[in-house]
C-alpha atoms as a PDB file:
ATOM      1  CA  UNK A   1     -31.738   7.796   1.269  1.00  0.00           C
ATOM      2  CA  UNK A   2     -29.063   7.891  -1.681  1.00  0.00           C
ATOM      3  CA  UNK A   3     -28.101   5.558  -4.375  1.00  0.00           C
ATOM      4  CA  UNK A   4     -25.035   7.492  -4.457  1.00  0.00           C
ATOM      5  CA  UNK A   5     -23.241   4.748  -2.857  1.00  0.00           C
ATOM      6  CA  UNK A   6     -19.150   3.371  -3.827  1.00  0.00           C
ATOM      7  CA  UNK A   7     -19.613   0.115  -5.711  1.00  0.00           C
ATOM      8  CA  UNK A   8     -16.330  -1.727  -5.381  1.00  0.00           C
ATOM      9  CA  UNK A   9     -13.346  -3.128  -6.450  1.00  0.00           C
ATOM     10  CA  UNK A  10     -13.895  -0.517  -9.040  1.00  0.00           C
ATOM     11  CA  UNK A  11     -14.983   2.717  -6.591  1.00  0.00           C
ATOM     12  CA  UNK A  12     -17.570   3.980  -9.156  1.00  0.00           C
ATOM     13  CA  UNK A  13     -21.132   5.388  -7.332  1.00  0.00           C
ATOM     14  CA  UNK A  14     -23.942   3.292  -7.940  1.00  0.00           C
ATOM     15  CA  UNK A  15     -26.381   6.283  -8.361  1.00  0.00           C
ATOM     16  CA  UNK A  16     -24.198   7.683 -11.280  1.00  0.00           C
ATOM     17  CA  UNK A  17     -21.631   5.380 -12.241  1.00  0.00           C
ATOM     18  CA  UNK A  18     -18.998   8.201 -11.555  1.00  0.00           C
ATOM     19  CA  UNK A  19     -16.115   7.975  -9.666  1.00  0.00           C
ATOM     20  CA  UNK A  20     -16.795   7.980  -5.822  1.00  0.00           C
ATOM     21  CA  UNK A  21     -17.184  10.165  -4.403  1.00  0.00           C
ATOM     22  CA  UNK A  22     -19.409  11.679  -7.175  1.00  0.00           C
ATOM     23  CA  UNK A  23     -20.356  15.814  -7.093  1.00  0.00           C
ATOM     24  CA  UNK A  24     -23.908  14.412  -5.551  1.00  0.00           C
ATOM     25  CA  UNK A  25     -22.125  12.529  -2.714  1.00  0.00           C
ATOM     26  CA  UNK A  26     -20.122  14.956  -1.737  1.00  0.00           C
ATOM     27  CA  UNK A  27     -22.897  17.620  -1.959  1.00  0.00           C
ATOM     28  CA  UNK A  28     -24.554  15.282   0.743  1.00  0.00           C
ATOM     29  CA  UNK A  29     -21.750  14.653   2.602  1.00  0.00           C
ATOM     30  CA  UNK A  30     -20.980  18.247   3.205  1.00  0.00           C
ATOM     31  CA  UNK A  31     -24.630  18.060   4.467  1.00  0.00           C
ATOM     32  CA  UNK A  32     -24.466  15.224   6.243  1.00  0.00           C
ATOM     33  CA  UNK A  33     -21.431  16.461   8.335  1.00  0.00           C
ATOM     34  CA  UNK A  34     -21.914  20.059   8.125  1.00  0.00           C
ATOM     35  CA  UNK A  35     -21.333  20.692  12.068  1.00  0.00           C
ATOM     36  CA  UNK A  36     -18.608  17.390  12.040  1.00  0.00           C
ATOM     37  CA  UNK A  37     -15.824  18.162   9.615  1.00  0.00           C
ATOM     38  CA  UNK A  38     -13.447  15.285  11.256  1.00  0.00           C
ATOM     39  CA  UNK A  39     -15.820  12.780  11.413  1.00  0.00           C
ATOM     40  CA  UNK A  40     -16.288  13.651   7.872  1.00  0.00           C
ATOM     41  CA  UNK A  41     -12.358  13.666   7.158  1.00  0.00           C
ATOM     42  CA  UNK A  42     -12.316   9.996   9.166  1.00  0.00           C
ATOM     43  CA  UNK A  43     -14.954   8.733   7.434  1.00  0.00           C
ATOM     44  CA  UNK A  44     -13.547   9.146   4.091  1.00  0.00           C
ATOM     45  CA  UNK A  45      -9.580   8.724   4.944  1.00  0.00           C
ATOM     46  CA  UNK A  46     -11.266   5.411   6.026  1.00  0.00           C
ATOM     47  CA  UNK A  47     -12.312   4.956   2.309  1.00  0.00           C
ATOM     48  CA  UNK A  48      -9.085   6.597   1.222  1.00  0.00           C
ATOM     49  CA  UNK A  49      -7.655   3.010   2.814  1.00  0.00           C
ATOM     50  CA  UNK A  50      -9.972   0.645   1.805  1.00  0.00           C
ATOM     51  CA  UNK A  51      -9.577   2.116  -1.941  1.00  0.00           C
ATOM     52  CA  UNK A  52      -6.040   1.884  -1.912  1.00  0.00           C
ATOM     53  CA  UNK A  53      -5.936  -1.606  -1.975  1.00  0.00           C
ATOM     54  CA  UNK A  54      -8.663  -2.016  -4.819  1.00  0.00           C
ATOM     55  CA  UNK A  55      -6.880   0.642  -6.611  1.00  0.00           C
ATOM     56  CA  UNK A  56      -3.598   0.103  -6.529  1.00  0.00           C
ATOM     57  CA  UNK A  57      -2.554   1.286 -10.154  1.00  0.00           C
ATOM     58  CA  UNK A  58      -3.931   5.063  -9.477  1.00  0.00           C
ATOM     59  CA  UNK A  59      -1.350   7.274  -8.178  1.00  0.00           C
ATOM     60  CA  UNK A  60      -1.907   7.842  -4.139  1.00  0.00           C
ATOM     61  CA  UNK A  61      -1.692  11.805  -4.656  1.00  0.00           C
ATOM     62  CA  UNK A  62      -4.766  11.472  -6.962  1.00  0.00           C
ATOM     63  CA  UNK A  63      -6.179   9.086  -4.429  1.00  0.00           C
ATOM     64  CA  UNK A  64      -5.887  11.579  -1.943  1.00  0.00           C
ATOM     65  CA  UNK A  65      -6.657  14.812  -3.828  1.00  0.00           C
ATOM     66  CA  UNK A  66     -10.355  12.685  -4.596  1.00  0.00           C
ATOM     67  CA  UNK A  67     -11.089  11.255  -1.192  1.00  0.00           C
ATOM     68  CA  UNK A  68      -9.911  14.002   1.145  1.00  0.00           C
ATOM     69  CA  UNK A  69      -8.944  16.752  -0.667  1.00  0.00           C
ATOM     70  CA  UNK A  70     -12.278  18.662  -1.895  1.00  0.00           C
ATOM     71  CA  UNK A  71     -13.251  18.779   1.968  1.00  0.00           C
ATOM     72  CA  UNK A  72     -10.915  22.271   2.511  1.00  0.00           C
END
């Protein structure tokens, strides 16, 4: 089980203290969904929203490009 979990308002991990999701996370995501890339994509667009709102001062592209964009 991972500690590599987002700890919120501020979206840091809680294994690291990096942003989420850290280089571990996604390392395990990738795992994780290896045979579901869309479930993976809706899981974290699902994220991408729920960050938005904590985050509101970070520019949405860099929201994006952190969230969704390392899964190409």
């Amino acid at each position: 089980m991972t500690t590599h979990h987002p700890v919120k308002p501020a979206w840091t991990c809680g294994g690291c203290a990096r942003e989420w999701p850290c280089r571990t996370r996604r390392w395990e995501l990738r795992a994780e969904y290896d045979r579901a890339p869309v479930s993976l994509a809706l899981y974290l667009a699902a994220h991408l929203v729920d960050a938005t709102q904590d985050l509101a001062h970070v520019p949405a592209g860099y929201l994006h490009h952190r969230f969704l964009g390392w899964t190409r």
